[in-house]
C-alpha atoms as a PDB file:
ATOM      1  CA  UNK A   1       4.036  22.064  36.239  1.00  0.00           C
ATOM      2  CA  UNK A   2       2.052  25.569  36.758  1.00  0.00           C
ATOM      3  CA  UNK A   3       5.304  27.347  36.446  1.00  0.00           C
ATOM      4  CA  UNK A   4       5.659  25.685  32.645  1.00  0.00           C
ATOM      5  CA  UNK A   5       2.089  26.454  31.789  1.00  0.00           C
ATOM      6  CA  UNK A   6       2.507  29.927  33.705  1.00  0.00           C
ATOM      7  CA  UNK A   7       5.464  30.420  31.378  1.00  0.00           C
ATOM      8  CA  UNK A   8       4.226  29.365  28.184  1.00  0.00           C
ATOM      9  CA  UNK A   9       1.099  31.402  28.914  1.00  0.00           C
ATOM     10  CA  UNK A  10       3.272  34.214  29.739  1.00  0.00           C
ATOM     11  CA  UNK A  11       5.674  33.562  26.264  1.00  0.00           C
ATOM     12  CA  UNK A  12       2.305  33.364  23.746  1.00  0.00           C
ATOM     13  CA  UNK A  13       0.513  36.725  25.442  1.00  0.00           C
ATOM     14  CA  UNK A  14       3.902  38.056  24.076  1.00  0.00           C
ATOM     15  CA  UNK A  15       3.536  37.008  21.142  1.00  0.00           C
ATOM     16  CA  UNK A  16      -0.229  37.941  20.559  1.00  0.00           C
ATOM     17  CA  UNK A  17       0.809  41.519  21.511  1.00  0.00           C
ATOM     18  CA  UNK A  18      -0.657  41.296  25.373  1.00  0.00           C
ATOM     19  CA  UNK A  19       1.169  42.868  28.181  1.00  0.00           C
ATOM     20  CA  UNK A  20       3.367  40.698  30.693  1.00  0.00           C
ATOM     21  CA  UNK A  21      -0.157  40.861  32.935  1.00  0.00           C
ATOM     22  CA  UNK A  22       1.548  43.248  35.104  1.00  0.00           C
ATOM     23  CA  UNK A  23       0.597  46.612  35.952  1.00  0.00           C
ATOM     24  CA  UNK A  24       2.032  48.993  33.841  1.00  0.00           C
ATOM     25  CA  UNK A  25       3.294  51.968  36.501  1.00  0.00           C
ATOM     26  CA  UNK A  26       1.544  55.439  37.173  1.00  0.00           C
ATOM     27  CA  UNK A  27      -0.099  55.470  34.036  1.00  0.00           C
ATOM     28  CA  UNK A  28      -3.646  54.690  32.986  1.00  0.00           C
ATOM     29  CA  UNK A  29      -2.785  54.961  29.363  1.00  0.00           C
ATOM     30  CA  UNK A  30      -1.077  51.413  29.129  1.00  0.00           C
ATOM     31  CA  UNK A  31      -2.370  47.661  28.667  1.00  0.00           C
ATOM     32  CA  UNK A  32      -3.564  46.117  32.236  1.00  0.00           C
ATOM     33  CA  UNK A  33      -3.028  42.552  30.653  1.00  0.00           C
ATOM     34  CA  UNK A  34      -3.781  40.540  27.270  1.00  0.00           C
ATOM     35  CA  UNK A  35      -7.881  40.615  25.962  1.00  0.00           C
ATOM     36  CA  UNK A  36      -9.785  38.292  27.021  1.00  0.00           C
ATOM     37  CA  UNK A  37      -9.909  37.103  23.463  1.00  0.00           C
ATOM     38  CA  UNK A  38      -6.158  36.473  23.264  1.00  0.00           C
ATOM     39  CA  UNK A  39      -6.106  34.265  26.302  1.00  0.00           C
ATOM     40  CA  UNK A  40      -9.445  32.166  25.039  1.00  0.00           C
ATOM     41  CA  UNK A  41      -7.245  31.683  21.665  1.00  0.00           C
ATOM     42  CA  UNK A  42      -3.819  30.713  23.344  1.00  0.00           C
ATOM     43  CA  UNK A  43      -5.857  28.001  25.466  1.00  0.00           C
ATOM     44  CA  UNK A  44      -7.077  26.504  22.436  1.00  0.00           C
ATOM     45  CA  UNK A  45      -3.888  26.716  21.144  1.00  0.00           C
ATOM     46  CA  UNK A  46      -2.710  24.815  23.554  1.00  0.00           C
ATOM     47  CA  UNK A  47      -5.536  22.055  23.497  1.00  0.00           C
ATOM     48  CA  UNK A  48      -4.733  21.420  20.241  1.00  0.00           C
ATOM     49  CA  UNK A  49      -1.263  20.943  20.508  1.00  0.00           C
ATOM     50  CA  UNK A  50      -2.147  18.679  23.650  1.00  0.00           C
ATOM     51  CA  UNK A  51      -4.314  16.706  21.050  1.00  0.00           C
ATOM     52  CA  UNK A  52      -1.995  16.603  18.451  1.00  0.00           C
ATOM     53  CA  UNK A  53       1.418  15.927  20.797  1.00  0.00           C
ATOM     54  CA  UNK A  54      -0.158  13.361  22.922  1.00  0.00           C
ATOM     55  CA  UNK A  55      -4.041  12.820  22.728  1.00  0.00           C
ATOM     56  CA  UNK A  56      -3.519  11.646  19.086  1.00  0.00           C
ATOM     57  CA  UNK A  57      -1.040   9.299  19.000  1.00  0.00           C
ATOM     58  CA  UNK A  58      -2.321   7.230  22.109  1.00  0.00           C
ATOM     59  CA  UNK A  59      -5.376   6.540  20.187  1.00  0.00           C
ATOM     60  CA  UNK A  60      -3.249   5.693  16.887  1.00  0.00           C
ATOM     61  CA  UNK A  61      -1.169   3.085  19.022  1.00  0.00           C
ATOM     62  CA  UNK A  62      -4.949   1.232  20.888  1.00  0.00           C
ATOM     63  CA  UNK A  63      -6.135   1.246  17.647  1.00  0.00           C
ATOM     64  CA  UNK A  64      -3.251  -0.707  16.074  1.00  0.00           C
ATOM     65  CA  UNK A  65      -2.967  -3.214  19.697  1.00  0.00           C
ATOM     66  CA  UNK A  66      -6.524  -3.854  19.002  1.00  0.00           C
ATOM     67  CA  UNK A  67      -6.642  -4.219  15.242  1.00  0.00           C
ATOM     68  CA  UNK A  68      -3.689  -6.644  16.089  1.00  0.00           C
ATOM     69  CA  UNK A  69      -5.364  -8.567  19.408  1.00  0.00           C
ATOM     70  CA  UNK A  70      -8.439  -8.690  16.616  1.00  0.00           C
ATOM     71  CA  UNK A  71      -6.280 -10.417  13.812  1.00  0.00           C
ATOM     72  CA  UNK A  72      -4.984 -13.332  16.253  1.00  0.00           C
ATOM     73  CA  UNK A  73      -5.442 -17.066  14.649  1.00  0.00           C
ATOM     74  CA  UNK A  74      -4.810 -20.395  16.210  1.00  0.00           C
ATOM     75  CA  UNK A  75      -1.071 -20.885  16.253  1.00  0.00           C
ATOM     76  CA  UNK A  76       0.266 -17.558  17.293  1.00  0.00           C
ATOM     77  CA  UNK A  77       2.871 -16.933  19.491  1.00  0.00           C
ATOM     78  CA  UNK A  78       1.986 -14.337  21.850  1.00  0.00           C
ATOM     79  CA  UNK A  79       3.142 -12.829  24.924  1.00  0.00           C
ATOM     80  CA  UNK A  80       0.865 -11.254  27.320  1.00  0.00           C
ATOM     81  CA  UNK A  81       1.569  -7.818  29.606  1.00  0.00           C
ATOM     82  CA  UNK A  82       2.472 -10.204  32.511  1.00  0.00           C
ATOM     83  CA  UNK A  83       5.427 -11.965  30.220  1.00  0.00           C
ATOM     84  CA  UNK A  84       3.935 -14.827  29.608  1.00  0.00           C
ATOM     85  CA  UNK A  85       4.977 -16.266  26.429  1.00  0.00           C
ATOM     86  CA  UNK A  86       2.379 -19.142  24.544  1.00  0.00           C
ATOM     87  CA  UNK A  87       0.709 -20.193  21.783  1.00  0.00           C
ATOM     88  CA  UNK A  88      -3.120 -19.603  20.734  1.00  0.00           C
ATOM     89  CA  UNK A  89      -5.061 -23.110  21.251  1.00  0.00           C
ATOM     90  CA  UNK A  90      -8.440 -22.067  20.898  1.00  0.00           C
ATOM     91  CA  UNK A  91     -10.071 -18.673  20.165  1.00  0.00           C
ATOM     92  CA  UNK A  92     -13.861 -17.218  21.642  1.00  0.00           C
ATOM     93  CA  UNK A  93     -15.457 -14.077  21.861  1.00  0.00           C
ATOM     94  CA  UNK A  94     -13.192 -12.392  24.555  1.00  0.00           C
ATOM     95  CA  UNK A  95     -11.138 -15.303  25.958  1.00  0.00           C
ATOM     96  CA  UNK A  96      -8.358 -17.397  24.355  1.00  0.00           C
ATOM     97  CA  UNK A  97      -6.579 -20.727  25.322  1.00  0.00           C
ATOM     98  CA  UNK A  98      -2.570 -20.544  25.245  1.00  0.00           C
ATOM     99  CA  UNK A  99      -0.722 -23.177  25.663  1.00  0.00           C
ATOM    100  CA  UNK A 100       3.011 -22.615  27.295  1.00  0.00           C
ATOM    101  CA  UNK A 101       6.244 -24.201  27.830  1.00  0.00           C
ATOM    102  CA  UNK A 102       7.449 -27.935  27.246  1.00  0.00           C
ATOM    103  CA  UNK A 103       4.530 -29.806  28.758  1.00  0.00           C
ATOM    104  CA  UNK A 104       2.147 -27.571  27.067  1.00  0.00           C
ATOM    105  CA  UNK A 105      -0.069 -26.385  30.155  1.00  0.00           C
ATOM    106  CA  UNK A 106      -3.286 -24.549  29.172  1.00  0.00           C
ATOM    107  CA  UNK A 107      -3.833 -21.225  30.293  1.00  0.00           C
ATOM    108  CA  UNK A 108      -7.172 -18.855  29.884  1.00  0.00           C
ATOM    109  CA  UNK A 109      -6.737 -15.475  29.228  1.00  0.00           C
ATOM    110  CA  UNK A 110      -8.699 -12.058  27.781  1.00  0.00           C
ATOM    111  CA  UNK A 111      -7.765 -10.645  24.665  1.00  0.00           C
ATOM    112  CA  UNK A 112      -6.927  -7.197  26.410  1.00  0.00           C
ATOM    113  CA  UNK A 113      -3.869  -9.125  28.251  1.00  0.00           C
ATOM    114  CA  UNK A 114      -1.949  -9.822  24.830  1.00  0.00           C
ATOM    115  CA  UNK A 115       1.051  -7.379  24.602  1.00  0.00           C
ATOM    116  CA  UNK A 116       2.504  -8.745  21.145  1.00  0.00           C
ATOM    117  CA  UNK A 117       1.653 -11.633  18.430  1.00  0.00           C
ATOM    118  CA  UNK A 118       5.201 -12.779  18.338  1.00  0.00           C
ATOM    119  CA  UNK A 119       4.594 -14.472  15.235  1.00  0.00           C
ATOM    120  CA  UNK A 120       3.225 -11.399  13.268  1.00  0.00           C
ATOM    121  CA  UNK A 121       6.508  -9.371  14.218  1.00  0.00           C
ATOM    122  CA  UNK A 122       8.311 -12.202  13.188  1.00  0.00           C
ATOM    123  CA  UNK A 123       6.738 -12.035   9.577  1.00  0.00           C
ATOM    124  CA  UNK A 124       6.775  -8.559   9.322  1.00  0.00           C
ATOM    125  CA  UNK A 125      10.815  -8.173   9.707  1.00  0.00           C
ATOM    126  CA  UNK A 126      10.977 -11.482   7.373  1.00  0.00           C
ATOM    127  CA  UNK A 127       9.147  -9.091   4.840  1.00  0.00           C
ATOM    128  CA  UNK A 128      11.284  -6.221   5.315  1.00  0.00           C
ATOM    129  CA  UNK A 129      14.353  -8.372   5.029  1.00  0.00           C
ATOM    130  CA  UNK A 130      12.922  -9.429   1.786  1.00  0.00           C
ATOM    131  CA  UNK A 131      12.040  -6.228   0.273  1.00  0.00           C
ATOM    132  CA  UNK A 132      15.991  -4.765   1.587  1.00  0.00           C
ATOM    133  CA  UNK A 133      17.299  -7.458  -0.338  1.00  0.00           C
ATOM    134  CA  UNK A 134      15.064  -6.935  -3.672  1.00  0.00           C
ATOM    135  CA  UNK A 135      15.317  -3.220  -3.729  1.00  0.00           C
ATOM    136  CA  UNK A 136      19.318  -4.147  -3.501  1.00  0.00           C
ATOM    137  CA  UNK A 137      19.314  -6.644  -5.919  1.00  0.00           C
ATOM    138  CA  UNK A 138      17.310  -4.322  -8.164  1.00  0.00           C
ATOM    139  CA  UNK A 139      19.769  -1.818  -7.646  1.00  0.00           C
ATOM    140  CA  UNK A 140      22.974  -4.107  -8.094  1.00  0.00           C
ATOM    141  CA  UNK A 141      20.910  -4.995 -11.612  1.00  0.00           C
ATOM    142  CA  UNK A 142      20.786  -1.279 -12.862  1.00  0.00           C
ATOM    143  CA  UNK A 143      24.599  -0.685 -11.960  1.00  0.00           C
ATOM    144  CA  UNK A 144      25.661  -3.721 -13.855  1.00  0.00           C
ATOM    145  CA  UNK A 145      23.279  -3.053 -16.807  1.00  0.00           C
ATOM    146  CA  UNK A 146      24.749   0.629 -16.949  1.00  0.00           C
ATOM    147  CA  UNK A 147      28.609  -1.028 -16.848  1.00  0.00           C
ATOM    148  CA  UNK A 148      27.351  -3.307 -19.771  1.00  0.00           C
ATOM    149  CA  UNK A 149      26.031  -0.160 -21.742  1.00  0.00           C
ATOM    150  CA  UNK A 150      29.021   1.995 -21.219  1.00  0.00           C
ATOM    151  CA  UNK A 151      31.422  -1.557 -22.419  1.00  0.00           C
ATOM    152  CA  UNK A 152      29.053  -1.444 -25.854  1.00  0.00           C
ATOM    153  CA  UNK A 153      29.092   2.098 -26.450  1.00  0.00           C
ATOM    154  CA  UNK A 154      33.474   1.564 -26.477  1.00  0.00           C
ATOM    155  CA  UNK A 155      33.027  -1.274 -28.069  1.00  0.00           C
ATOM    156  CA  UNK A 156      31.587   0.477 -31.080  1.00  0.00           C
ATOM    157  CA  UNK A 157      33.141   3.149 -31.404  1.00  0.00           C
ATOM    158  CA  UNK A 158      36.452   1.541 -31.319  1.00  0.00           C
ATOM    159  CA  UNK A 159      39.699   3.000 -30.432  1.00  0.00           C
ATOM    160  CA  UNK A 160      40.759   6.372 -31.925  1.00  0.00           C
ATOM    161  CA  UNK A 161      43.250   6.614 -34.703  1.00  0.00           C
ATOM    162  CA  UNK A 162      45.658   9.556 -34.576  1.00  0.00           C
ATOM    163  CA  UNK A 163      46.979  10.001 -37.575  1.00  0.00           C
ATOM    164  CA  UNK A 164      50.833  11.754 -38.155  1.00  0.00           C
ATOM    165  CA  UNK A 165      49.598  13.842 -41.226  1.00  0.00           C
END
């Protein structure tokens, strides 16, 4: 891992115009290393792209689990991180009541242990299904309306007469 960093430390003082940090020979003319300034801007640099590639999109994806651990009603299907699959009985501050399998035992559980509302998902891809087959049939509509068009426009015009004069 410091070899990577070393490298991409070494790659962007290259690129800011900063020596390879090395000394450069007999003479006391030449660059001992990069400013200090370049190296305080290439860590920042690479903070943000640490934010952006990974800091940023972990918070995105806990905000969405808890907007959707938030949105649970009685009925859901859930399953929690342990596997557990069951349905929402009864709902309190922090706790819920599932009940699973065939003879319906009742289990307690924290809203932090729910991996998935199973019947949310299943919703959603109805919805998408839906909309794939409207924006198709919407589609299908404008090709058939544009075969109807072209069928009037010969239709009027009538076939051409050639004449022998």
């Amino acid at each position: 891992m410091n070899l990577v960093i070393a490298n991409a430390m070494s790659l962007f003082s290259n690129l800011f115009g900063g020596a390879s940090g090395g000394s450069s020979g007999g003479s006391g003319t030449g660059a001992q290393g990069g400013s200090p300034f370049s190296m305080i801007i290439l860590i920042g640099v690479m903070f943000v792209a640490m934010y952006f590639l990974m800091i940023r999109p972990q918070k995105k994806k806990q905000q969405e689990e808890q907007k959707m651990r938030d949105s649970l009603q009685i009925g859901d299907e859930i399953t929690t991180i342990g596997g557990i699959v069951g349905r929402v009985v009864t709902i309190k501050d922090d706790t819920l009541i599932i009940e699973t399998g065939a003879d319906r035992n009742k289990m307690k559980i924290t809203r932090w242990a729910i991996q998935t509302n199973n019947t949310a998902a299943e919703k959603a891809a109805a919805e998408r299904e839906a909309a794939k087959e409207a924006q198709e049939a919407e589609r299908n509509a404008k090709i058939e309306a544009e075969g109807k068009k072209h069928a009037k426009k010969k239709k009027k015009s009538g076939p051409e007469e050639i004449s022998d004069d």
